[in-house]
Structure formats: structure tokens, C-alpha cells
N, C-alpha and C. Protein backbone atom coordinates (compact mmCIF):
# COMPACT_ATOMS: atom_id res chain seq x y z
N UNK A 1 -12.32 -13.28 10.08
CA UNK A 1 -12.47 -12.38 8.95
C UNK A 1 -11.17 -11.60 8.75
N UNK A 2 -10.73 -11.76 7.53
CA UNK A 2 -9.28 -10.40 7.61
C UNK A 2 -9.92 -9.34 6.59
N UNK A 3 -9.35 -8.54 7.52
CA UNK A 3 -9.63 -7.18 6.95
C UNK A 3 -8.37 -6.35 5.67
N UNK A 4 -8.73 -5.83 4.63
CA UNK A 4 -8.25 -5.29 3.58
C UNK A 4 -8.07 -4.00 3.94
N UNK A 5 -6.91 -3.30 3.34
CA UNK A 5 -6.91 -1.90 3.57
C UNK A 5 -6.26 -1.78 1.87
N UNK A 6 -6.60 -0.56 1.33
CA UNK A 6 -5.99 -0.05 -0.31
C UNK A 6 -5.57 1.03 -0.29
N UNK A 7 -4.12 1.24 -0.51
CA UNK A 7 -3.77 2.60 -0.49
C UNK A 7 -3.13 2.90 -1.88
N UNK A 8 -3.77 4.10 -2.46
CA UNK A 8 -3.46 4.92 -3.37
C UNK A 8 -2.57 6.00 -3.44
N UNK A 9 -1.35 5.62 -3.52
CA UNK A 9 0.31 6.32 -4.12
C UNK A 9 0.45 5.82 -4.97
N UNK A 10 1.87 6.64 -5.12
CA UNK A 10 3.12 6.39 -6.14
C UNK A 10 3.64 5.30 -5.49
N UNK A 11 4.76 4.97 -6.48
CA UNK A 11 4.67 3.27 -6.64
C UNK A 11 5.74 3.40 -5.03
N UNK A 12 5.92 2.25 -4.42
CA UNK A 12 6.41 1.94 -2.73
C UNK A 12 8.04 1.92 -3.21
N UNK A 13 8.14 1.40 -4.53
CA UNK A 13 9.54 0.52 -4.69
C UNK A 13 10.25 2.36 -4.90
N UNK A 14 9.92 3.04 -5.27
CA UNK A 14 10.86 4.80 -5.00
C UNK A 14 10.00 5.84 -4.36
N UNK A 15 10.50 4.46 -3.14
CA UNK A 15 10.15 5.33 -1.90
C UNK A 15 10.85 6.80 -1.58
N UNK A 16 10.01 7.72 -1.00
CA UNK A 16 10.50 9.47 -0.65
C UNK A 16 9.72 9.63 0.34
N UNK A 17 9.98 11.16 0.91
CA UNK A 17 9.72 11.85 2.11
C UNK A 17 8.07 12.00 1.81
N UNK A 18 7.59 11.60 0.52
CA UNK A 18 5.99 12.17 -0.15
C UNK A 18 5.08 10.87 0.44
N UNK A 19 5.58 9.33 0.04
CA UNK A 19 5.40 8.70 0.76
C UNK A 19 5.27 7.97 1.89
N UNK A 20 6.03 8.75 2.97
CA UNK A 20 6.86 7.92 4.08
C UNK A 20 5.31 7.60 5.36
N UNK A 21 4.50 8.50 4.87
CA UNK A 21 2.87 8.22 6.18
C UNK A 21 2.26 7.10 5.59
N UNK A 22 2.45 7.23 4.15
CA UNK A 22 1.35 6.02 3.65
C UNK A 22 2.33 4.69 3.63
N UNK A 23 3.47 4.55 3.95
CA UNK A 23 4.27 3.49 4.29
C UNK A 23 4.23 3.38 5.63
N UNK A 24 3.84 3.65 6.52
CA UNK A 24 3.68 4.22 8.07
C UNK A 24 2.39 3.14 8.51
N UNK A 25 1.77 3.88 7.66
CA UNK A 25 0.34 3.07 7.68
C UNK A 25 0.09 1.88 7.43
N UNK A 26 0.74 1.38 5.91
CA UNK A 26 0.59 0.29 5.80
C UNK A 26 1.11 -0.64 6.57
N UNK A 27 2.33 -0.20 7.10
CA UNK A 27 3.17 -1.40 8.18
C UNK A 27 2.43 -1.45 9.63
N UNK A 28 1.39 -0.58 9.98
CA UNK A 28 0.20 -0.49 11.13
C UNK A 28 -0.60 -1.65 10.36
N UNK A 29 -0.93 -1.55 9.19
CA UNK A 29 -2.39 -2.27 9.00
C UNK A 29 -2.11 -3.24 8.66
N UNK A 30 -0.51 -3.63 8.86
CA UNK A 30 -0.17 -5.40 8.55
C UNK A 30 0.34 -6.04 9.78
N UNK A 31 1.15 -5.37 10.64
CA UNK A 31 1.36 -5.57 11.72
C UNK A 31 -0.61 -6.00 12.59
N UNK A 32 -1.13 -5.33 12.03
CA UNK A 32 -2.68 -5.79 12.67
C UNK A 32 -3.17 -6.29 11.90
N UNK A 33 -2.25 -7.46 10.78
CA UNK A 33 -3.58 -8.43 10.09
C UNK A 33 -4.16 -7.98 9.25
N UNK A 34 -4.24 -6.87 8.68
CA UNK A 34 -4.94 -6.61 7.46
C UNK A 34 -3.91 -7.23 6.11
N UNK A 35 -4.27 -7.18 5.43
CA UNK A 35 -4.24 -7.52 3.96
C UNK A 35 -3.91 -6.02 3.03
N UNK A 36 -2.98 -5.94 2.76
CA UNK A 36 -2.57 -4.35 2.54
C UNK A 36 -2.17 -4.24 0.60
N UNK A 37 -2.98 -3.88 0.05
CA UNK A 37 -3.02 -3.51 -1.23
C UNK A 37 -2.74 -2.33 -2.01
N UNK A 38 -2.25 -2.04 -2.77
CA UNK A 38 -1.57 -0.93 -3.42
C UNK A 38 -2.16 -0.31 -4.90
N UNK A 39 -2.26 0.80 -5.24
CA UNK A 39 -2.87 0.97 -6.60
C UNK A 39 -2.65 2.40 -6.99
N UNK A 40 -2.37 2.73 -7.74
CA UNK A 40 -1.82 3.71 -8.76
C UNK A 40 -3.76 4.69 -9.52
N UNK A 41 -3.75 6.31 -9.13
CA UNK A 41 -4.44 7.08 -9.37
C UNK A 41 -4.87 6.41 -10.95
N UNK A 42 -4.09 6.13 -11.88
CA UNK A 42 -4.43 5.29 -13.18
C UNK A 42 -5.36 4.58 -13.04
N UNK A 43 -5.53 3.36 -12.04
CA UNK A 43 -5.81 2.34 -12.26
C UNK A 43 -7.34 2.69 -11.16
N UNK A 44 -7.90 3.70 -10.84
CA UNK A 44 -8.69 3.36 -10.76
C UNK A 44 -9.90 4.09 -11.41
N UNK A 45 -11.09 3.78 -11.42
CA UNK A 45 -12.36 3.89 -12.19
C UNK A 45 -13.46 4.11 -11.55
N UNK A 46 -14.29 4.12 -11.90
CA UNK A 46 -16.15 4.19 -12.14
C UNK A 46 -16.75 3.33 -12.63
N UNK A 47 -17.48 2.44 -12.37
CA UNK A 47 -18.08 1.26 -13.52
C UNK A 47 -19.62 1.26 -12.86
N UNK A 48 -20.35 1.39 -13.65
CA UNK A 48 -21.58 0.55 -13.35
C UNK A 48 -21.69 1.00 -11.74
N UNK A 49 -22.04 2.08 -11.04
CA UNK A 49 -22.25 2.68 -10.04
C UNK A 49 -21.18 2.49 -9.12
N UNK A 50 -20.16 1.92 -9.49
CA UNK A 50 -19.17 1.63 -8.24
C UNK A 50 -17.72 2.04 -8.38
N UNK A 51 -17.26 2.50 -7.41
CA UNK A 51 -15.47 2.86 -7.66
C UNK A 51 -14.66 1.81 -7.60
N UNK A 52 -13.79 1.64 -9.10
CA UNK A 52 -12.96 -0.17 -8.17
C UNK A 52 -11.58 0.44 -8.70
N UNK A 53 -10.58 -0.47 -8.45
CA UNK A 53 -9.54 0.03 -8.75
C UNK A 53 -8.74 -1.70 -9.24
N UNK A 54 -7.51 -1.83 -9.88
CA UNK A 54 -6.50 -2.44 -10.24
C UNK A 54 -5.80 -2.21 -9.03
N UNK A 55 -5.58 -3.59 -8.21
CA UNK A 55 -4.74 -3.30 -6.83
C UNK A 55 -3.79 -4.86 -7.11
N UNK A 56 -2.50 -4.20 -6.54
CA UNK A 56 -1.50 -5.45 -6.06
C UNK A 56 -1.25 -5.59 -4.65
N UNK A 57 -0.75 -6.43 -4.43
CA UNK A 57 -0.74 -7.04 -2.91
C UNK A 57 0.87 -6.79 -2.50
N UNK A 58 0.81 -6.38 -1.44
CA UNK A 58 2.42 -6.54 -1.08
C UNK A 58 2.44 -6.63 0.05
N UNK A 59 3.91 -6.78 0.58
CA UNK A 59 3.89 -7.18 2.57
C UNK A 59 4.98 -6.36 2.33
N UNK A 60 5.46 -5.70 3.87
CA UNK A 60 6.61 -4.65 3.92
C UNK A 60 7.34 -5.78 4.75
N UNK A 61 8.46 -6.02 4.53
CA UNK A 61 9.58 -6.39 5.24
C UNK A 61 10.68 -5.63 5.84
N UNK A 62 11.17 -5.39 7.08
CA UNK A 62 12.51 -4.96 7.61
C UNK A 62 13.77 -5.51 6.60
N UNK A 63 14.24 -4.48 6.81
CA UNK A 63 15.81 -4.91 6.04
C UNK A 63 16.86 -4.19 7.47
N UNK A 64 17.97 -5.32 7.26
CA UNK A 64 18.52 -4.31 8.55
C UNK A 64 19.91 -3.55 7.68
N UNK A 65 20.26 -2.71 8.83
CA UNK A 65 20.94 -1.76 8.14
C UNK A 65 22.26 -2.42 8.31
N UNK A 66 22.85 -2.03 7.41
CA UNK A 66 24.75 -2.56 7.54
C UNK A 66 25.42 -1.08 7.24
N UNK A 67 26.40 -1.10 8.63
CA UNK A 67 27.31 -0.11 8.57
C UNK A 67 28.48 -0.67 7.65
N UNK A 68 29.35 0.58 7.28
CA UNK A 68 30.34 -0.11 6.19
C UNK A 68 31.69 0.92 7.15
């Protein structure tokens, strides 16, 4: 079974110090196999008794650093 996790921020790609736990997290809940989804306070709703949201999928990758 893989497990899903959805986290609700501002967008990952301008990343800041506001985001840096919920980027924390997500690289925990992929490093353990979850399935890590993203979605914007906009995009989500109420329908027909249930909360759903508009989610995209993303994976965090390392970048390494280059000194200059």
C-alpha cells in the first residue's frame, strides 16, 4: 500500500524561511515512501459533504552546491 501525504502552502518553486518545515516534511514523507502532493489554500473546497482539494504531485530532489 503507499501512503499519500497533501500539504497545503505557497507554491515550493519560491521557496522562503515561511516554508522551510513544510519542505522538511515533505522530504521525511518521501524519503519513507509516501507519495507527496501539493495544493494551494485556492484550490481547495467543500462538495457534497467532503473536503477535496486540486493537488499536484512532486518529488524533491538534492541539487548540490557549487562553490564559485
Amino acid at each position: 500500500m503507499t501512503y499519500k501525504i497533501g500539504l497545503q502552502t505557497e507554491f515550493f518553486e519560491n521557496s522562503n524561511s515561511s516554508n522551510t518545515s513544510s519542505l522538511l516534511l515533505a522530504l521525511e514523507a518521501q524519503k519513507r515512501g509516501y507519495k507527496v502532493f501539493h495544493f494551494t489554500p485556492d484550490n481547495l473546497s467543500y462538495y457534497n459533504g467532503e473536503v477535496i482539494a486540486w493537488v499536484r504531485p512532486f518529488i524533491i530532489r538534492p541539487v548540490a552546491k557549487v562553490s564559485l
